[in-house]
C-alpha atoms as a PDB file:
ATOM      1  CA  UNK A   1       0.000   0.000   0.000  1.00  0.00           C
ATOM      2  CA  UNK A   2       0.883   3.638  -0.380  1.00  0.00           C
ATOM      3  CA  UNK A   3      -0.039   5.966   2.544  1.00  0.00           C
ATOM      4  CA  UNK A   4      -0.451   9.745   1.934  1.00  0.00           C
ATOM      5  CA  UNK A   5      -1.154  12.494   3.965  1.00  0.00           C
ATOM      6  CA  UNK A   6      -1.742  15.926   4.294  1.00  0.00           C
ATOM      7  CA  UNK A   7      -1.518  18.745   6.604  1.00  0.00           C
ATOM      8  CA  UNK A   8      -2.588  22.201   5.779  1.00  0.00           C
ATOM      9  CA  UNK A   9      -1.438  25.454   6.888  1.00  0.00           C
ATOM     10  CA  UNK A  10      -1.595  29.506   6.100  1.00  0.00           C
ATOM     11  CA  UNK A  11      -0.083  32.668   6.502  1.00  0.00           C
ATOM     12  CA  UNK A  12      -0.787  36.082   5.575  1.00  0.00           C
ATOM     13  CA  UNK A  13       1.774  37.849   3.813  1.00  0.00           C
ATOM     14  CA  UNK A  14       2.118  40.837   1.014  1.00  0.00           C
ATOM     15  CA  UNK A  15       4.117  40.627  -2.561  1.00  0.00           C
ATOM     16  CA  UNK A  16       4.698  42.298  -5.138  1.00  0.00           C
ATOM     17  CA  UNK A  17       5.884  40.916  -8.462  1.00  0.00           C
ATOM     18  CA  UNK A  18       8.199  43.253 -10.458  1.00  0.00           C
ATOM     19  CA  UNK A  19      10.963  40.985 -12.274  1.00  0.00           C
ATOM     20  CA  UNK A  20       9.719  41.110 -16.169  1.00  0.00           C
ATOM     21  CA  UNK A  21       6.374  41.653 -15.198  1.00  0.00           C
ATOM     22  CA  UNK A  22       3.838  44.606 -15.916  1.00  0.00           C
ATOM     23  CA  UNK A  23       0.553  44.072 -14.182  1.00  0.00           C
ATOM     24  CA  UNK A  24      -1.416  45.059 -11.331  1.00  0.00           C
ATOM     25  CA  UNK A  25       0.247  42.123  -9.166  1.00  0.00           C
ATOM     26  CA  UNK A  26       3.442  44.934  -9.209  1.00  0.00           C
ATOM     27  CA  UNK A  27       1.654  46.993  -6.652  1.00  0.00           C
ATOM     28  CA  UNK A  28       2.060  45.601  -3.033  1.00  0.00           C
ATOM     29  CA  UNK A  29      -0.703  43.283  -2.335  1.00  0.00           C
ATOM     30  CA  UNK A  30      -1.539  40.870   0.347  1.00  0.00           C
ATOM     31  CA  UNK A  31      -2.939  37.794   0.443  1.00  0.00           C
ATOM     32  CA  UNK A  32      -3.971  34.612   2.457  1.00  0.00           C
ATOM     33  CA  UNK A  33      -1.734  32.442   1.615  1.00  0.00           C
ATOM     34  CA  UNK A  34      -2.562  27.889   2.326  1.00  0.00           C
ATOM     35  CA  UNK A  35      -0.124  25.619   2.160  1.00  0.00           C
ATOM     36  CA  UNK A  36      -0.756  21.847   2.081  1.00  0.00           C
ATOM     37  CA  UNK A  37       1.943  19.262   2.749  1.00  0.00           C
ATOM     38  CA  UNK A  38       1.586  15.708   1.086  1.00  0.00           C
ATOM     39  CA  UNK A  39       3.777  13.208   2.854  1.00  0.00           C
ATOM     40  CA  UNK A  40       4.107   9.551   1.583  1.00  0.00           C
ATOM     41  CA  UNK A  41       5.348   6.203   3.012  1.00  0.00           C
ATOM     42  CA  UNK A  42       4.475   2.417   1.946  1.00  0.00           C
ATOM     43  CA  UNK A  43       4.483   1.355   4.962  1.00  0.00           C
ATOM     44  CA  UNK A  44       3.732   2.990   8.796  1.00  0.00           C
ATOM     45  CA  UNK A  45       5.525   3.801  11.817  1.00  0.00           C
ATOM     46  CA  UNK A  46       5.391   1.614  15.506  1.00  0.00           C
ATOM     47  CA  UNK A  47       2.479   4.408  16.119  1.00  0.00           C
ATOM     48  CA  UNK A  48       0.912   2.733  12.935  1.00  0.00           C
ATOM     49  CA  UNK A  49       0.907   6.686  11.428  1.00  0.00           C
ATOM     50  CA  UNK A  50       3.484   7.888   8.567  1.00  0.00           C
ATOM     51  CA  UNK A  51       4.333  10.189  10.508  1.00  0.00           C
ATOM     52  CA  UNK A  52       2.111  11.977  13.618  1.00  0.00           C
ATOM     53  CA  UNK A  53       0.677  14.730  12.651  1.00  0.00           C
ATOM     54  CA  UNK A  54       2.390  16.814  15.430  1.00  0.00           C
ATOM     55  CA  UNK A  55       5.666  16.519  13.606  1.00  0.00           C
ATOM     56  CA  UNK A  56       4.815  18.591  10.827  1.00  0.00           C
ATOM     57  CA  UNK A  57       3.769  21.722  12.759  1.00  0.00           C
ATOM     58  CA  UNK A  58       7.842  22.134  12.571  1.00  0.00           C
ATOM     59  CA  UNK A  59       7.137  23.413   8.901  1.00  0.00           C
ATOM     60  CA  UNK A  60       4.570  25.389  10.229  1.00  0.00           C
ATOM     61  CA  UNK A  61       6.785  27.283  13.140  1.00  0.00           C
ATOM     62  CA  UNK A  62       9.270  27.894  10.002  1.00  0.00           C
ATOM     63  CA  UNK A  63       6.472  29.165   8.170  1.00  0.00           C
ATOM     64  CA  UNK A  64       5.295  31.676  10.875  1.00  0.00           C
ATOM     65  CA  UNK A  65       8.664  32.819  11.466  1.00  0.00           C
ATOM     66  CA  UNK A  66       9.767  33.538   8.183  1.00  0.00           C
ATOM     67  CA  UNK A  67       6.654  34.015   6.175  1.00  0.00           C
ATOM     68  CA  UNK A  68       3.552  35.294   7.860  1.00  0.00           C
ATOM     69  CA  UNK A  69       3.043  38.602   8.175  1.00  0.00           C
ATOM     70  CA  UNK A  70       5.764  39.809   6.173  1.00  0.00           C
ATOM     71  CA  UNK A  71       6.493  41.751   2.834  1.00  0.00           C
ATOM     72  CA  UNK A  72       7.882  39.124   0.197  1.00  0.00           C
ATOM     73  CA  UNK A  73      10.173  40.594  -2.510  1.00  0.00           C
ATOM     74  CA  UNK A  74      12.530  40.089  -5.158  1.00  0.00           C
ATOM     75  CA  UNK A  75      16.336  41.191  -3.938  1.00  0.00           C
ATOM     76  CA  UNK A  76      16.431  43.404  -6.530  1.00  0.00           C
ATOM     77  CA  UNK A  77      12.923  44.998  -5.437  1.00  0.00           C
ATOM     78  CA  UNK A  78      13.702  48.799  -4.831  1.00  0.00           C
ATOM     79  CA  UNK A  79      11.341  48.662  -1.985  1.00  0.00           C
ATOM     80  CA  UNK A  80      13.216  45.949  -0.250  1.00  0.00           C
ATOM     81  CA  UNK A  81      15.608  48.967   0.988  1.00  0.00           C
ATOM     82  CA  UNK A  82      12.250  50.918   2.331  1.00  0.00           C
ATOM     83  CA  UNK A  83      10.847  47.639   4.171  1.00  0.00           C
ATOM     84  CA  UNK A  84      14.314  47.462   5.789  1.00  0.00           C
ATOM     85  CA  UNK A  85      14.673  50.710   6.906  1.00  0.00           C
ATOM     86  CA  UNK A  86      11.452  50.833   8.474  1.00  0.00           C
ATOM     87  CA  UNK A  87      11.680  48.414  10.831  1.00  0.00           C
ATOM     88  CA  UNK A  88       9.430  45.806   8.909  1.00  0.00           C
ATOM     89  CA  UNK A  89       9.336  42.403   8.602  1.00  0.00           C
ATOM     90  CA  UNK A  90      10.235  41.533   5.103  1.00  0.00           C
ATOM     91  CA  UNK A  91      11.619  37.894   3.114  1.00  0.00           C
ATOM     92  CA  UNK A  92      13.752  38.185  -0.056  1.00  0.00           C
ATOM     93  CA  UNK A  93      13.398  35.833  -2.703  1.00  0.00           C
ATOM     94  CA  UNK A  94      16.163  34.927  -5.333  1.00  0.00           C
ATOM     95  CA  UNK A  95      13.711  34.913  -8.316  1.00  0.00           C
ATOM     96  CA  UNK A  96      10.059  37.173  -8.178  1.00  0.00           C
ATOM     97  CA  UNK A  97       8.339  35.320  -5.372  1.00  0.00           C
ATOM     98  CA  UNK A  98       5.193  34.060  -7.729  1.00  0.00           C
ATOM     99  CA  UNK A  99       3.299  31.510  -6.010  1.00  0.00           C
ATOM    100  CA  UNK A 100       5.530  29.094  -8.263  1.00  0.00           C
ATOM    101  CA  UNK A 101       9.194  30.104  -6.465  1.00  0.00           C
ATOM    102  CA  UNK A 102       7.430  30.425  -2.796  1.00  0.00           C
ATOM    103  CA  UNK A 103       6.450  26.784  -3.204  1.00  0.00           C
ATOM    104  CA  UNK A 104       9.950  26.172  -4.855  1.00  0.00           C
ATOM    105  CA  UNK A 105      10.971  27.800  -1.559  1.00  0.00           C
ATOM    106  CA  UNK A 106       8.560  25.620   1.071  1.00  0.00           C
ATOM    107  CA  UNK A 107       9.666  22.635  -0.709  1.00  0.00           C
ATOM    108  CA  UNK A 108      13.185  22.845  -0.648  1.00  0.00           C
ATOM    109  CA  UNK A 109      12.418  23.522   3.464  1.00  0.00           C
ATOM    110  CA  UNK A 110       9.894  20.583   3.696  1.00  0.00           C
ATOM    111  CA  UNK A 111      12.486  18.138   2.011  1.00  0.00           C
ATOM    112  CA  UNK A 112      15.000  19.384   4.645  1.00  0.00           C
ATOM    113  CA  UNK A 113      12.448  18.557   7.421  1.00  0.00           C
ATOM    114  CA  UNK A 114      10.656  15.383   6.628  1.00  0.00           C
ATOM    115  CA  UNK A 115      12.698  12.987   3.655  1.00  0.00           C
ATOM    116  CA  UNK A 116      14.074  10.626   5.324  1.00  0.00           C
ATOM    117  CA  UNK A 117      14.467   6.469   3.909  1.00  0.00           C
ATOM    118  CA  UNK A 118      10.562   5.716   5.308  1.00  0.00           C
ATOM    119  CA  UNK A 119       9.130   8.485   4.303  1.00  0.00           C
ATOM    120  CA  UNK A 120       9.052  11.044   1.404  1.00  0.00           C
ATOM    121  CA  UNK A 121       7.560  14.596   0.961  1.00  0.00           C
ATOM    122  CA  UNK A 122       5.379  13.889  -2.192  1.00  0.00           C
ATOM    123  CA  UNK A 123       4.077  17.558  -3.211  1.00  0.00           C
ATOM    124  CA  UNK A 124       3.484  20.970  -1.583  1.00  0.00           C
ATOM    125  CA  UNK A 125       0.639  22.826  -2.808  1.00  0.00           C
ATOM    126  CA  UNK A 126       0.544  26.372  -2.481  1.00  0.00           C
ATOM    127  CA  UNK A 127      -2.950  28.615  -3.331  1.00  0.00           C
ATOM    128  CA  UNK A 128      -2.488  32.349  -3.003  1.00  0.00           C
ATOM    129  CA  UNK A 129      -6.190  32.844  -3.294  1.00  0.00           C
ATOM    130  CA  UNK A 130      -9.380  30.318  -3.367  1.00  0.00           C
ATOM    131  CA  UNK A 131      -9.000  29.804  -7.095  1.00  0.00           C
ATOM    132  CA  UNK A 132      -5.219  30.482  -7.943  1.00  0.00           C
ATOM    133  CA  UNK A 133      -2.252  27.905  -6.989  1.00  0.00           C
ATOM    134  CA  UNK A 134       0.656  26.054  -7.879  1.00  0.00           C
ATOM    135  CA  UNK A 135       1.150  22.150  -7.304  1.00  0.00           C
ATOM    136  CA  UNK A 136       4.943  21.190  -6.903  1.00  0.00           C
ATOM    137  CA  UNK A 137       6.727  18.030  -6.996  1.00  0.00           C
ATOM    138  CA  UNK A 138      10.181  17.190  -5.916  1.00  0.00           C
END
């Protein structure tokens, strides 16, 4: 058999997307942001689980302390300097931080967290709104 499970989480956060991009996303807008975690195993733990759901509130704590509530931007994002300044919380992203490279970004931290021989992370899913998301694979 093939066990999967999820967990779901959220954050509130503003971006801005200004790399190549002319649209109203490039004004600074917020957004509720869910994230579900898929985690797969073929077989379960002594606790007959893959893993306890308790575990993976360790994404969440990274997730509240480096994601909610903040400003997300590009490095090269002239307001990144202003966010600073002021005493805000922000997060800088390597490429524009689309829905697509924040997964890219909770993945990479979820794969850190929960691969281990048992147990694989099989997708993040990340929805910006009710009816716009990204679905990522490892």
């Amino acid at each position: 058999m093939n066990y999967i499970i999820s967990k779901e989480f959220s954050f509130e956060a503003a971006h801005r997307l200004i790399r190549n991009y002319t649209g109203k996303c490039n004004n600074n807008h917020g957004h509720s942001w869910r994230v579900r975690l898929y985690i797969e195993s073929v077989d379960l733990d002594n606790k007959d689980m893959v893993v306890d759901f308790q575990e993976t509130k360790v994404l969440k704590l990274w997730i509240d302390e480096n994601l909610d509530h903040t400003t997300i931007l590009w490095e090269q994002d002239p307001m990144c300097k202003y966010i600073q300044d002021s005493g805000q919380r922000i997060f800088i992203t390597k490429k524009n931080p689309t829905s697509e490279h924040l997964a890219e970004i909770i993945m990479k931290k979820a794969l850190q967290l929960f691969n281990t021989e048992r147990v694989k992370v099989q997708c993040i899913e990340l929805n910006e709104t009710f009816t716009n998301g990204v679905k990522l694979y490892p």
